[in-house]
N, C-alpha and C. Protein backbone atom coordinates (compact mmCIF):
# COMPACT_ATOMS: atom_id res chain seq x y z
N UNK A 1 3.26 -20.71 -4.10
CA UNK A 1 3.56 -19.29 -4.16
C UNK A 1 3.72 -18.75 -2.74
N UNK A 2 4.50 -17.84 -2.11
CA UNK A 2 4.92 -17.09 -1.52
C UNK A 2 3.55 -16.13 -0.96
N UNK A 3 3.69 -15.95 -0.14
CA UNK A 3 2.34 -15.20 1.20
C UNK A 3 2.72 -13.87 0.96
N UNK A 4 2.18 -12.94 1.21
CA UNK A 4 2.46 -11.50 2.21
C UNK A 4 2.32 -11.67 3.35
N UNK A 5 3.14 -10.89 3.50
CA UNK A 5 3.63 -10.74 5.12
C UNK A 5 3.25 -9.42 5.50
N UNK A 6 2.02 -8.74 6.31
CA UNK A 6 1.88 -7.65 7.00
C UNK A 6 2.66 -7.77 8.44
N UNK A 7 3.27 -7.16 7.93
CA UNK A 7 4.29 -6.44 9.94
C UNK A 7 3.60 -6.13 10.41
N UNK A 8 3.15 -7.05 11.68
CA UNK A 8 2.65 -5.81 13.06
C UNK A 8 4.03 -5.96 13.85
N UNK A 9 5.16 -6.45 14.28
CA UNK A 9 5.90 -6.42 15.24
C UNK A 9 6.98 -6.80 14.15
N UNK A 10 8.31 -7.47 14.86
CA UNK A 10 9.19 -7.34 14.32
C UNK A 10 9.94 -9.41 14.19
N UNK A 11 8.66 -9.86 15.34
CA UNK A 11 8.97 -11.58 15.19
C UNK A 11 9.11 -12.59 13.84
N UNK A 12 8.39 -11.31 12.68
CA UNK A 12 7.77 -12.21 11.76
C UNK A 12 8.86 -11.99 10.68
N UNK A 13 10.49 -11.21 10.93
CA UNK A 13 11.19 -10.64 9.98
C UNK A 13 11.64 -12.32 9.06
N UNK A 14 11.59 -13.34 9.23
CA UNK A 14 12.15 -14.44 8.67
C UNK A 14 11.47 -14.69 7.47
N UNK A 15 10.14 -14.47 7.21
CA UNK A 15 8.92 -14.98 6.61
C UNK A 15 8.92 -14.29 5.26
N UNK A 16 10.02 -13.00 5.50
CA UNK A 16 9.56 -12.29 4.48
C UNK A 16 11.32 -12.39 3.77
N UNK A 17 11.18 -12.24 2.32
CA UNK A 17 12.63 -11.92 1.40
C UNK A 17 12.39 -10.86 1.23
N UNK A 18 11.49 -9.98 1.14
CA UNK A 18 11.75 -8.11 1.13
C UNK A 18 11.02 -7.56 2.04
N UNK A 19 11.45 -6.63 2.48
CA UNK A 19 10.95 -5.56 4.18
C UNK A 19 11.02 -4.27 3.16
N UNK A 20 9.84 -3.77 2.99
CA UNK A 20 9.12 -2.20 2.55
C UNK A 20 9.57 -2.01 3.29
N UNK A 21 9.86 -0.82 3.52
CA UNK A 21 9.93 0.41 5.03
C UNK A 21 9.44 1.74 4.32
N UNK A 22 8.17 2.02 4.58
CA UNK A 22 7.91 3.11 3.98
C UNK A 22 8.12 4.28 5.05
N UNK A 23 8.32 5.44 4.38
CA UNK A 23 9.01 6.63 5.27
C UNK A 23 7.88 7.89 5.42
N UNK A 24 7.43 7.94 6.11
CA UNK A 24 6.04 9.22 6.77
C UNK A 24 6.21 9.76 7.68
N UNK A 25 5.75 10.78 8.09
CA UNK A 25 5.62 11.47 8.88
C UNK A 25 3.90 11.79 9.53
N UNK A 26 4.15 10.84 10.80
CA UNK A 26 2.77 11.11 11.13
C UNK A 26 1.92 12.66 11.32
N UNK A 27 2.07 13.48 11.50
CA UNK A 27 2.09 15.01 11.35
C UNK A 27 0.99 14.94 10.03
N UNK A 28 1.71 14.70 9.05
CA UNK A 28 1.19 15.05 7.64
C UNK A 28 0.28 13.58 7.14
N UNK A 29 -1.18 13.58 7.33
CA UNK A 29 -2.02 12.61 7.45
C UNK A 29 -2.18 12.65 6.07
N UNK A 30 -2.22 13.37 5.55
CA UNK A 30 -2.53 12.98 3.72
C UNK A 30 -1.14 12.46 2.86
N UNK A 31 -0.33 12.89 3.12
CA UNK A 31 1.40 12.65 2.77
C UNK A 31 1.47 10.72 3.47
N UNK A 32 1.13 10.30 4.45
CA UNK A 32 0.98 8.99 5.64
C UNK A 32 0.59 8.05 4.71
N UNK A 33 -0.79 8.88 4.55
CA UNK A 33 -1.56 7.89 3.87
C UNK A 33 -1.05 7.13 2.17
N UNK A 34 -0.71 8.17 1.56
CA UNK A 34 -0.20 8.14 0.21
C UNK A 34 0.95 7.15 0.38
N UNK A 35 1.98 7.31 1.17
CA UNK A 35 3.13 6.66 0.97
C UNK A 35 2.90 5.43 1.49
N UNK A 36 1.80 5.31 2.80
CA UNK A 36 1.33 3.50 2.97
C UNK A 36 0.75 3.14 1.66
N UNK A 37 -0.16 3.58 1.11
CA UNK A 37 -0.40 3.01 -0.14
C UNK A 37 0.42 2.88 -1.37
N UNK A 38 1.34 3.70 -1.43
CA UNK A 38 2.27 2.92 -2.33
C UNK A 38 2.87 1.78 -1.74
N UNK A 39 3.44 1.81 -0.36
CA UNK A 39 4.06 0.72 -0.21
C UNK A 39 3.24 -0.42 -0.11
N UNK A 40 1.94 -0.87 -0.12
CA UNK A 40 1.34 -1.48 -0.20
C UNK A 40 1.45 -2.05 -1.19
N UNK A 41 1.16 -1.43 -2.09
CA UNK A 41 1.18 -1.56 -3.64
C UNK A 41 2.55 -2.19 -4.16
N UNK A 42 3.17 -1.64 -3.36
CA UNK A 42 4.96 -2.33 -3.87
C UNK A 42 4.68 -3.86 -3.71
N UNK A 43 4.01 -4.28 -1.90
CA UNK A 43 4.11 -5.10 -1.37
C UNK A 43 3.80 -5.86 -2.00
N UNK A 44 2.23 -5.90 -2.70
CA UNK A 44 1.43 -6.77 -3.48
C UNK A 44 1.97 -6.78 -4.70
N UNK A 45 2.89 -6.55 -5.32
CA UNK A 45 3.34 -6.51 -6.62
C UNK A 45 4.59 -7.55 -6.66
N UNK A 46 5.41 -7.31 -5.28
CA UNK A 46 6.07 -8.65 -5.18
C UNK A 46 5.66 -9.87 -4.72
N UNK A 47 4.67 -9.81 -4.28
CA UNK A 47 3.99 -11.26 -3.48
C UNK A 47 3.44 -11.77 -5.49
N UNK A 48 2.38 -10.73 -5.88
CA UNK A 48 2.38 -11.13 -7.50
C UNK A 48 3.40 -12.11 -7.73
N UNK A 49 4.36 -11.35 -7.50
CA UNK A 49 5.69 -12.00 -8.25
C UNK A 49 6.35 -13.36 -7.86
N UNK A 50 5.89 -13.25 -6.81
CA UNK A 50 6.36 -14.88 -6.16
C UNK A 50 7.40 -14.40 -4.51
N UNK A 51 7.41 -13.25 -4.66
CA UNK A 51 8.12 -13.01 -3.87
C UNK A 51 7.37 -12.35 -2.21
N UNK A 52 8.10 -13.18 -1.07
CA UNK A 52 7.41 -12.96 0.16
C UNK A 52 8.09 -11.29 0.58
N UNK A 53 7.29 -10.74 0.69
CA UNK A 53 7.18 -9.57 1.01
C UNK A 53 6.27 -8.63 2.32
N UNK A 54 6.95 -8.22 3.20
CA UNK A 54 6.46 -7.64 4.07
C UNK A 54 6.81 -5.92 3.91
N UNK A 55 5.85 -5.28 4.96
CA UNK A 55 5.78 -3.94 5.00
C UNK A 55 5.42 -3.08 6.49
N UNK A 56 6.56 -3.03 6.83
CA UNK A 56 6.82 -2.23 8.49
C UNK A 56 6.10 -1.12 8.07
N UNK A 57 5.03 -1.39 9.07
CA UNK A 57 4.23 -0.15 9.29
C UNK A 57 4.35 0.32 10.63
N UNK A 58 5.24 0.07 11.40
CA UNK A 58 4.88 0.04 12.57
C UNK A 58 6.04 1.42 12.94
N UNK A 59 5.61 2.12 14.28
CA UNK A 59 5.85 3.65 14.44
C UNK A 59 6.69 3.98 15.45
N UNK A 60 6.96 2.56 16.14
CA UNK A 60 7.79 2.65 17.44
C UNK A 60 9.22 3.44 17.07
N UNK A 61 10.09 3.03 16.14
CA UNK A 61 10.98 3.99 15.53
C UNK A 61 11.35 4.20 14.35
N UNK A 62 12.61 4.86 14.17
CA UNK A 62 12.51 6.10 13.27
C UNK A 62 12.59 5.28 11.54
N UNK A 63 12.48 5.76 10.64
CA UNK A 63 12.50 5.11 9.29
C UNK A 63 14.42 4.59 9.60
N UNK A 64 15.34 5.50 9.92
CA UNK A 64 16.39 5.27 10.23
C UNK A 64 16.58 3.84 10.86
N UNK A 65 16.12 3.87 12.21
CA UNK A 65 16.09 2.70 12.63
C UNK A 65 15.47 1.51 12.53
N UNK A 66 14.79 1.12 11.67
CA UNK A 66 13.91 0.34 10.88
C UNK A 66 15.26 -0.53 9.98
N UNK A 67 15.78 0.71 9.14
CA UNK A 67 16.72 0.27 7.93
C UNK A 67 17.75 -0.22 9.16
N UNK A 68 18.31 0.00 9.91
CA UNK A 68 19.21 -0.45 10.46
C UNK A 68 19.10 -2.16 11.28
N UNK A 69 17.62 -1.82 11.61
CA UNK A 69 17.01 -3.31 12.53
C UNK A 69 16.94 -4.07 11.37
N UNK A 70 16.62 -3.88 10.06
CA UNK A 70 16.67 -4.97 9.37
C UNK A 70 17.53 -5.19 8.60
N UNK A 71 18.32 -4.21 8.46
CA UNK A 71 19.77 -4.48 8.27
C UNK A 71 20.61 -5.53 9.10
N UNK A 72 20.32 -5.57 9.82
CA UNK A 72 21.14 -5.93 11.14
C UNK A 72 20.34 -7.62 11.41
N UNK A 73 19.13 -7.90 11.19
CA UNK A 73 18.69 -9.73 11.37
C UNK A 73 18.88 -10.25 9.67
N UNK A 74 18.51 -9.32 8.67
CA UNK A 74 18.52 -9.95 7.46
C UNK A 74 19.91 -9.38 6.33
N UNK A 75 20.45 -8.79 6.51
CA UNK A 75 21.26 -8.03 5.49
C UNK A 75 20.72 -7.06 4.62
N UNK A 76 21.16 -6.02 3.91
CA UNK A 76 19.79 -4.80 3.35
C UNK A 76 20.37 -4.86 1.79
N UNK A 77 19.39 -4.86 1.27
CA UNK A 77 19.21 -4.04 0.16
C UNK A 77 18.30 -3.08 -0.26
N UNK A 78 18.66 -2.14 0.17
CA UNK A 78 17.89 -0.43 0.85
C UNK A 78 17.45 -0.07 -0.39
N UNK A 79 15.93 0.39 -0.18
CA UNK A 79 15.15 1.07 -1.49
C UNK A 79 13.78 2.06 -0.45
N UNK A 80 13.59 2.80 -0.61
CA UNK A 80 12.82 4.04 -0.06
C UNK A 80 11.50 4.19 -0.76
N UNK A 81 10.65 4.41 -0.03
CA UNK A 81 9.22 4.98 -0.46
C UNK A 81 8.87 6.52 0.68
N UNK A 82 8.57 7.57 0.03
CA UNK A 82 8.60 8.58 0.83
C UNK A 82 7.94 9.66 -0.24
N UNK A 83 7.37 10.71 0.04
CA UNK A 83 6.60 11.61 -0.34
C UNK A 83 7.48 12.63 -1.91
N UNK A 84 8.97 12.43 -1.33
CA UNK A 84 9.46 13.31 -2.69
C UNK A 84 10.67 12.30 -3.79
């Protein structure tokens, strides 16, 4: 079976067949929190599944540029986690 993959940086993009990118706004600490935990929850639901799954948590840039960086080493198939 297939690992999870927690993102701290961006070396480990190979390891994973799906990249969460959950979308927050650090500002709003209760809204942050909620949407890491869903994507968490996404995360562990595909690793369940057999599937290696990681989850960019990381703040250096924008949700924009996230979808684009991993657009750009893996090819995308774009799906959103965000407060509305």
């Amino acid at each position: 079976m297939l690992q999870h993959v927690e993102l701290v940086g961006y070396a480990d993009w190979s390891l994973s067949q799906v990249i969460v990118v959950p979308i927050f706004w650090n500002k709003r600490v209760h809204e942050k929190e909620e949407v890491l935990e869903a994507a968490q929850q996404a995360c562990d639901m595909l690793t369940d599944a057999g599937i290696a799954a990681g989850c960019d948590t990381t703040v250096e840039m924008s949700p924009g540029q996230k979808f684009k960086h991993w657009c750009d080493c893996a090819g995308c198939q774009a799906g959103a986690y965000a407060p509305r």
